[in-house]
C-alpha atoms as a PDB file:
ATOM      1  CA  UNK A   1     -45.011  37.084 -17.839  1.00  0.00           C
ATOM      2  CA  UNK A   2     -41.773  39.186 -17.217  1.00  0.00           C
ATOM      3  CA  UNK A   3     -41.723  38.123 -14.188  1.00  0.00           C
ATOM      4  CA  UNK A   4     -41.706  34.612 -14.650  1.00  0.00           C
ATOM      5  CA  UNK A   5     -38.830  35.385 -17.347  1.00  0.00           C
ATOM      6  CA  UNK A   6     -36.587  36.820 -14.350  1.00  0.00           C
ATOM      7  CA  UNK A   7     -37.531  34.557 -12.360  1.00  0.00           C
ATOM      8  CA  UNK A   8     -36.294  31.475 -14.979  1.00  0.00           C
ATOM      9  CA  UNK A   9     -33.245  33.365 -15.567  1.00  0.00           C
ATOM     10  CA  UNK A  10     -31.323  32.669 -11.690  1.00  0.00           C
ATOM     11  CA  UNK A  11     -32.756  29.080 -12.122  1.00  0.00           C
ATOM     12  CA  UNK A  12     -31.375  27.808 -14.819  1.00  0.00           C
ATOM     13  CA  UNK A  13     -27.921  29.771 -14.198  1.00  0.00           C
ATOM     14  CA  UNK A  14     -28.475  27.655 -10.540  1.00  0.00           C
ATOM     15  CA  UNK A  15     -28.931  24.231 -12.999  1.00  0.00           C
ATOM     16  CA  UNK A  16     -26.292  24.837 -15.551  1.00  0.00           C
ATOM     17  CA  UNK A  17     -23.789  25.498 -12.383  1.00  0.00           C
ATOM     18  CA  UNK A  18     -25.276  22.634 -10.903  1.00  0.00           C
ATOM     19  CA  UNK A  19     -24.219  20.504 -13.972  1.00  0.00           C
ATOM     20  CA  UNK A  20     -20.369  22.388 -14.522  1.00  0.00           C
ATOM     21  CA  UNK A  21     -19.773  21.524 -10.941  1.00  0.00           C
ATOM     22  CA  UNK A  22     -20.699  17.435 -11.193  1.00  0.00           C
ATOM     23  CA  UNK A  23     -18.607  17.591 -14.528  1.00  0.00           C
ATOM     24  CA  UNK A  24     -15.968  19.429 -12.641  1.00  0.00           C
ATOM     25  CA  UNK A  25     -15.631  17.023  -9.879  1.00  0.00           C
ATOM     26  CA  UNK A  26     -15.641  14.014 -12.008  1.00  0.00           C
ATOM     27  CA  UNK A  27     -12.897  10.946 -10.741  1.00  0.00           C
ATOM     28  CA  UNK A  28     -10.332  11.229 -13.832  1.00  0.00           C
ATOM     29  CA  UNK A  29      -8.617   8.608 -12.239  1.00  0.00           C
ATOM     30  CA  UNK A  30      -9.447   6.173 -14.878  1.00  0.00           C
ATOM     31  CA  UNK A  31      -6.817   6.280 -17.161  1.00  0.00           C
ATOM     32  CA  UNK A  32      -3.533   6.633 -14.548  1.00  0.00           C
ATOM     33  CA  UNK A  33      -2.976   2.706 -14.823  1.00  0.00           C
ATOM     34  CA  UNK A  34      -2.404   2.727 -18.538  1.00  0.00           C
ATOM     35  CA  UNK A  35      -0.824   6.028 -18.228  1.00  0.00           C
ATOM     36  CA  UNK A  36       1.169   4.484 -15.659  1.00  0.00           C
ATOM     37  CA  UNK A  37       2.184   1.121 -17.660  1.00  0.00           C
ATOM     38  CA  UNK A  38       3.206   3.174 -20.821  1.00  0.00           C
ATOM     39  CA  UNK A  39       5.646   4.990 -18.688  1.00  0.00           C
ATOM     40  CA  UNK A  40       7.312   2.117 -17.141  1.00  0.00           C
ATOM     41  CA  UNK A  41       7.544   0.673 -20.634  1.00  0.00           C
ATOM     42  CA  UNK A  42       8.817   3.820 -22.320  1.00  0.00           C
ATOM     43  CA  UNK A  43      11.794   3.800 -19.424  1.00  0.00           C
ATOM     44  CA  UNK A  44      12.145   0.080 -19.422  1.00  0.00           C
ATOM     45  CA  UNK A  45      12.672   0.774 -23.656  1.00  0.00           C
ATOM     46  CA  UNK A  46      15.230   3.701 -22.325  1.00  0.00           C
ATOM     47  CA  UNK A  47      17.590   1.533 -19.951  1.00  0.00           C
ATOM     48  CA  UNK A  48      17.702  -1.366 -22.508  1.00  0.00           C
ATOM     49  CA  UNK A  49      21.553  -1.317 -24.205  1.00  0.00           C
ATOM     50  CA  UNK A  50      21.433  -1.989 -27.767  1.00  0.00           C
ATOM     51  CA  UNK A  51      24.604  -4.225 -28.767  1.00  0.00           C
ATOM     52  CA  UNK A  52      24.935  -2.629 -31.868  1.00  0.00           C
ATOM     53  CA  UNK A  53      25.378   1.116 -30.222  1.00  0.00           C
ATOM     54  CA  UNK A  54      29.012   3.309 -29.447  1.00  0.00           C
ATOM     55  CA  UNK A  55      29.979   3.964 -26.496  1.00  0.00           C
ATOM     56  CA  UNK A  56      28.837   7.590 -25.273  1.00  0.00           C
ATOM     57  CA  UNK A  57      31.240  10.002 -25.522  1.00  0.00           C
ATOM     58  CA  UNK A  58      33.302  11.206 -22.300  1.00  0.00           C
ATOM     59  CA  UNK A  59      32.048  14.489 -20.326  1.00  0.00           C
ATOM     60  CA  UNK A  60      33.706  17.438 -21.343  1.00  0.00           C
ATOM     61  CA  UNK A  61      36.685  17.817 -18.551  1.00  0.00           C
ATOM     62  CA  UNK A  62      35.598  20.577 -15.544  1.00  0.00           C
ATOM     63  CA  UNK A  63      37.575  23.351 -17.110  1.00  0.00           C
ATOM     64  CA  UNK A  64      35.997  24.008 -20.214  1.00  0.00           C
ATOM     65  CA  UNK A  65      32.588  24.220 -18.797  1.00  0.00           C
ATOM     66  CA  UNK A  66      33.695  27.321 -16.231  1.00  0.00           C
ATOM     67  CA  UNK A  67      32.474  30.499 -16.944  1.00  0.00           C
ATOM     68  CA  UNK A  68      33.520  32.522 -19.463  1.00  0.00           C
ATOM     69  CA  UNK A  69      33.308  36.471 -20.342  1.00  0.00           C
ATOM     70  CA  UNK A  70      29.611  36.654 -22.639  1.00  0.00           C
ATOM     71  CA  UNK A  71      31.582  39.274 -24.900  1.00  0.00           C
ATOM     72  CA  UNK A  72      34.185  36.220 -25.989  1.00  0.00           C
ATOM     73  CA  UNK A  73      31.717  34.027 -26.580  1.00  0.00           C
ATOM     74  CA  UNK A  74      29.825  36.063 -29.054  1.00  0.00           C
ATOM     75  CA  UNK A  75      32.692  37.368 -30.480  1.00  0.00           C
ATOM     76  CA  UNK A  76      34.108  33.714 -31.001  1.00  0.00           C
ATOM     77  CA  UNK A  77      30.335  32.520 -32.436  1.00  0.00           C
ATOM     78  CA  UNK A  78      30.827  32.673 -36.804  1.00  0.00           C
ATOM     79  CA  UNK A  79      28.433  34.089 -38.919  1.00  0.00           C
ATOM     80  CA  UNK A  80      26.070  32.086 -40.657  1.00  0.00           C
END
C-alpha cells in the first residue's frame, strides 16, 4: 500500500501541473476591446476644452529651471 501512495504522489503533482499550465495559457484577450474603448474615451474626455476654464499658465522662462547648487536650495526651503 506504500507503494501505491508514492506512486499517487508524482501523479497527481503531473495533474495539478497539468491544470496550472491550461490556466496559465488561457487567451486573456477578452477584455482589451472594452479596455481599449474606455481609453479612447478617457483621452477623448482629456482633449475636450471646457468654455468655462482659464487659460493655462505660461512655462516658467529657460533660466529659472537651470541647475542650481542643492546646498541653496535647501537652505532657501522654510521650515514647516
Amino acid at each position: 500500500m506504500a507503494v501505491l501512495a508514492w506512486l499517487l504522489i508524482p501523479l497527481f503533482a503531473a495533474v495539478g501541473a497539468a491544470i496550472w499550465g491550461g490556466w496559465a495559457s488561457r487567451d486573456r484577450t477578452t477584455g482589451d476591446v472594452a479596455e481599449l474603448a474606455g481609453y479612447a474615451r478617457f483621452r477623448d474626455a482629456m482633449e475636450k476644452v471646457r468654455p468655462d476654464a482659464e487659460p493655462a499658465a505660461p512655462a516658467r522662462p529657460a533660466e529659472s529651471l537651470e541647475a542650481r547648487d542643492p546646498v541653496d536650495a535647501v537652505e532657501s526651503v522654510e521650515p514647516v
